[in-house]
C-alpha atoms as a PDB file:
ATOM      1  CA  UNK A   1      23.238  52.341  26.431  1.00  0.00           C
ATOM      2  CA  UNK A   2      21.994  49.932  23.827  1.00  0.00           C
ATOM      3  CA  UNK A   3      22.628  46.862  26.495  1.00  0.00           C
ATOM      4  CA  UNK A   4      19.721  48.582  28.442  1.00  0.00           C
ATOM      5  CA  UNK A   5      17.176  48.354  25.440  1.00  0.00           C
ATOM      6  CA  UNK A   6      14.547  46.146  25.459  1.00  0.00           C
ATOM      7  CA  UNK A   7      13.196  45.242  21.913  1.00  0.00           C
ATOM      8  CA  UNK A   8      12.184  42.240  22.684  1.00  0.00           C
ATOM      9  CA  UNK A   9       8.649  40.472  21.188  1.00  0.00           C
ATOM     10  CA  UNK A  10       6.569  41.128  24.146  1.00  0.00           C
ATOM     11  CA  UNK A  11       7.664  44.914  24.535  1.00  0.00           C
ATOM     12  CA  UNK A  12       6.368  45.177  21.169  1.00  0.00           C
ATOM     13  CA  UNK A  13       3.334  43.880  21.270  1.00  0.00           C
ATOM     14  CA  UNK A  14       2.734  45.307  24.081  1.00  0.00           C
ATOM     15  CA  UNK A  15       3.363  48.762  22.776  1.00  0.00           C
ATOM     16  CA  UNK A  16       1.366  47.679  19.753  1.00  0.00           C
ATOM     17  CA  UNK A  17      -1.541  46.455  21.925  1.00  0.00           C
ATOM     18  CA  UNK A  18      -1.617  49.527  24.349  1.00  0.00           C
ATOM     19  CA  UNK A  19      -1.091  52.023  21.039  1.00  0.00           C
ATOM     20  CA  UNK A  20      -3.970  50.559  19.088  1.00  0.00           C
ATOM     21  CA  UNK A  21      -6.225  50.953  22.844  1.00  0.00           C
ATOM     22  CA  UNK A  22      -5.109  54.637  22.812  1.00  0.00           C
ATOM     23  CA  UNK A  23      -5.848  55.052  19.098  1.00  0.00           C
ATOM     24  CA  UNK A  24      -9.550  53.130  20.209  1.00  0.00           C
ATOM     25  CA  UNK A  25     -10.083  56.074  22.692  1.00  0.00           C
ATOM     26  CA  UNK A  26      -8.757  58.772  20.541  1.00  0.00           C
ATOM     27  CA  UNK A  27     -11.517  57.315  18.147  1.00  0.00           C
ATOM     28  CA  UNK A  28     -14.254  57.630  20.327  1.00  0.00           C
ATOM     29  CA  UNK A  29     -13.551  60.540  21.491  1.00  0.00           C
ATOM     30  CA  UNK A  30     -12.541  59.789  24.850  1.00  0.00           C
ATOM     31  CA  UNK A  31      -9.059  61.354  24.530  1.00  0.00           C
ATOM     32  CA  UNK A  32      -7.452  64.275  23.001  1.00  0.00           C
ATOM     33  CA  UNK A  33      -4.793  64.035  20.322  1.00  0.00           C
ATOM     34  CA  UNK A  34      -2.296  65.993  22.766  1.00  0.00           C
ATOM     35  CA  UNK A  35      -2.856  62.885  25.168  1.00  0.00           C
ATOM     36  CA  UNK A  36      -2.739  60.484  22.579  1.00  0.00           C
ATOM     37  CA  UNK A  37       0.954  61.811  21.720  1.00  0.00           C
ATOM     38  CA  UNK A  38       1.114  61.842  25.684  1.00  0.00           C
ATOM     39  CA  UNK A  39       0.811  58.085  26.125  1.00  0.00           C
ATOM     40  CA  UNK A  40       2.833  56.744  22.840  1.00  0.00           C
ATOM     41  CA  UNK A  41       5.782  58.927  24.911  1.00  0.00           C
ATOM     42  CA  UNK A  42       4.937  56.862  27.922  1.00  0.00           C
ATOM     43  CA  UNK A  43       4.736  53.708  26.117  1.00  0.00           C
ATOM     44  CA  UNK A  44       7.844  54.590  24.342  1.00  0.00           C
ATOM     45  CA  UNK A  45       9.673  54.725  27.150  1.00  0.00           C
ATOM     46  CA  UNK A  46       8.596  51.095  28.530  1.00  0.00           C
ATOM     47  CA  UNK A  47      11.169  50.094  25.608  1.00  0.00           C
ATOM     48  CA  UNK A  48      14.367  50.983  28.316  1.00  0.00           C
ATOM     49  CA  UNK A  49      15.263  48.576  30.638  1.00  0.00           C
ATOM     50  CA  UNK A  50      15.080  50.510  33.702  1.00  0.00           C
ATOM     51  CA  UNK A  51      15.516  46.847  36.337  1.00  0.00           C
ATOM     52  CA  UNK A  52      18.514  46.736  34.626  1.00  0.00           C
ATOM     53  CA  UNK A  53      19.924  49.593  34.326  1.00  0.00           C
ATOM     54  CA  UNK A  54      19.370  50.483  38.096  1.00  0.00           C
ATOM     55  CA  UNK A  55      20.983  47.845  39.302  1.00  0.00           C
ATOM     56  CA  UNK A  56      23.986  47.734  37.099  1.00  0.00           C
ATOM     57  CA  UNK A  57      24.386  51.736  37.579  1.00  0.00           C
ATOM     58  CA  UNK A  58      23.380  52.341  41.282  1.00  0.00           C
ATOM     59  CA  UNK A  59      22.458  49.183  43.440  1.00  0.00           C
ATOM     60  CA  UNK A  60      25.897  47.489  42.783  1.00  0.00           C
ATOM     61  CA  UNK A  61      27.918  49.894  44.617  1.00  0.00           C
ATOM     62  CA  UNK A  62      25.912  49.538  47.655  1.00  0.00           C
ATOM     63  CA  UNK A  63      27.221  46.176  49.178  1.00  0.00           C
ATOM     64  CA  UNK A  64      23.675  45.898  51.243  1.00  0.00           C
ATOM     65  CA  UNK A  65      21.724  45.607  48.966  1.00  0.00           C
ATOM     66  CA  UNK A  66      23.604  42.110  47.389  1.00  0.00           C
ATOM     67  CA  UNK A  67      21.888  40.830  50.853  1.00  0.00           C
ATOM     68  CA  UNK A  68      18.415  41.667  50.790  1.00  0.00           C
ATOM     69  CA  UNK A  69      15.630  38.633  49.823  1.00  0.00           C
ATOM     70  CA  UNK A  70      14.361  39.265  46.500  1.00  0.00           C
ATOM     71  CA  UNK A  71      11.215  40.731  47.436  1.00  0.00           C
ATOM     72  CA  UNK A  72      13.339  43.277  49.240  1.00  0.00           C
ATOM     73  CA  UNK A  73      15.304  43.665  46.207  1.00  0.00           C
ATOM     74  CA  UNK A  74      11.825  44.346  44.255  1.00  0.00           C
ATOM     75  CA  UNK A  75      10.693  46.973  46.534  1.00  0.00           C
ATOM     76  CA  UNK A  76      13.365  49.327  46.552  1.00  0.00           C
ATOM     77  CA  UNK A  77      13.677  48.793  42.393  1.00  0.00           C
ATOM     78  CA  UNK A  78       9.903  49.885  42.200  1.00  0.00           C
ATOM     79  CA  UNK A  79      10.360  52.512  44.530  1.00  0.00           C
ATOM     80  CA  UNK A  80      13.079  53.821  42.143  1.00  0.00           C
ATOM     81  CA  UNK A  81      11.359  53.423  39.309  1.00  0.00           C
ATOM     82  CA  UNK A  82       8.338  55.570  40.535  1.00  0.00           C
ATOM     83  CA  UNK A  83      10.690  58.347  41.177  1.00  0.00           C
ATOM     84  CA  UNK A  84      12.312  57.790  37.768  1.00  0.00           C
ATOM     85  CA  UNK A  85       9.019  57.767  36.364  1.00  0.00           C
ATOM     86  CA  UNK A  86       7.828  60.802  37.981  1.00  0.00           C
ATOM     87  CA  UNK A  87      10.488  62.861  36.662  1.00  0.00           C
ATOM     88  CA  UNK A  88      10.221  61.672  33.512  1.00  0.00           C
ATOM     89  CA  UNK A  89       6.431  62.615  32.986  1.00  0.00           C
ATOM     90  CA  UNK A  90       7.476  66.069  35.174  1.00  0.00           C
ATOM     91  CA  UNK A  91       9.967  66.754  32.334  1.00  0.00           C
ATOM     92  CA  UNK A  92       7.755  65.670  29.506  1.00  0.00           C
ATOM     93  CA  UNK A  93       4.706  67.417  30.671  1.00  0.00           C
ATOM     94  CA  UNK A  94       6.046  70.491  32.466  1.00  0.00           C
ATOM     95  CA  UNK A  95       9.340  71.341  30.321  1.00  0.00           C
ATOM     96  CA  UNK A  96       9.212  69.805  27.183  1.00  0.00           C
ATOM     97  CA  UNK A  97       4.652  70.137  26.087  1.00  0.00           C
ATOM     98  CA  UNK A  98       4.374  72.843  28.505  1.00  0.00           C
ATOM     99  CA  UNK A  99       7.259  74.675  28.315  1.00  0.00           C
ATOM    100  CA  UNK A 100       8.608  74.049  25.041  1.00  0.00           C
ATOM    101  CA  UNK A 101       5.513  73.577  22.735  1.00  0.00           C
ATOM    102  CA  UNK A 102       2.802  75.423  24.779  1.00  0.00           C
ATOM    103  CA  UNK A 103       0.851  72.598  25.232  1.00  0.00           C
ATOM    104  CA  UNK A 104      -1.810  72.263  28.161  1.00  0.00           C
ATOM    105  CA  UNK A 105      -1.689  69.264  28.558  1.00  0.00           C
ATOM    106  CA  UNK A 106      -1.374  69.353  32.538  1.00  0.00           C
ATOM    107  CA  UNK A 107      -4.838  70.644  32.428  1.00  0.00           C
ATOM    108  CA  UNK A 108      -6.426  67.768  30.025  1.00  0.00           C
ATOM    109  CA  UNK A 109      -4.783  65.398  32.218  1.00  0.00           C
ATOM    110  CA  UNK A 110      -6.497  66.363  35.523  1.00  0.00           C
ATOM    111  CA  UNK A 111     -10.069  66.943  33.020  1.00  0.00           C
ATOM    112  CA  UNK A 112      -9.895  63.211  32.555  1.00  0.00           C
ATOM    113  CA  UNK A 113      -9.101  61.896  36.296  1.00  0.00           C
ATOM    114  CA  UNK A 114     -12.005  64.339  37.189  1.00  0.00           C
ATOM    115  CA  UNK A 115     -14.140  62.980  34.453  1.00  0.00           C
ATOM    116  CA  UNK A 116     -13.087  59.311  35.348  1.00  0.00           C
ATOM    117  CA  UNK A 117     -13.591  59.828  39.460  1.00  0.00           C
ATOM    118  CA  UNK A 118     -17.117  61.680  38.663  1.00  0.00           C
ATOM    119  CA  UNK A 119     -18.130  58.544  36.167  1.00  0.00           C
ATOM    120  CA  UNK A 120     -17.134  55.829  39.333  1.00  0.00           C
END
């Protein structure tokens, strides 16, 4: 698992960059502690090399894929991610705040996309 890390320089500052925005927020106010913790778990996250991982795991034993154009190739690696991704914040919202540490955060989560669509 550790050759699907990424550690690299520009991972971390750009979890140091998107942290210290989230700590801005949490600063003015904007966001809740329980979302703060919310998107440093997201951002942790960013550190596994997901590209990487799929294809090494997954793609490779599907000889068609070897002969799609790379945009192709790009597509059906985002698509995976997204579903990756969704399950991920399913399991860290529903199971592990929700569920676990009776945290409602599902609820602060659509209070800020209703706040943000009523601002625009």
């Amino acid at each position: 698992m550790h050759k699907y890390l990424n550690f690299s320089k520009s991972q971390l500052i750009r979890f140091i960059l998107l942290s210290a925005i989230m700590l801005f927020f949490y600063f003015e106010g904007m966001i809740s502690l329980i979302l703060l913790l919310f998107f440093e778990i997201l951002f942790l996250i960013r550190f596994i090399h997901v590209k990487k991982y799929l294809e090494s795991k997954i793609l490779n034993h599907y000889p068609a894929y070897e002969h799609l154009p790379g945009w192709a190739k790009w597509i059906v690696i985002l698509i995976m991610y997204l579903i990756i991704f969704m399950i991920f914040k399913w399991i860290i919202v529903n199971i592990i705040l929700e569920g676990i540490f009776h945290i409602p955060i599902n609820s602060e989560l659509q209070g800020m996309s209703a706040k943000l669509a009523n601002s625009s």
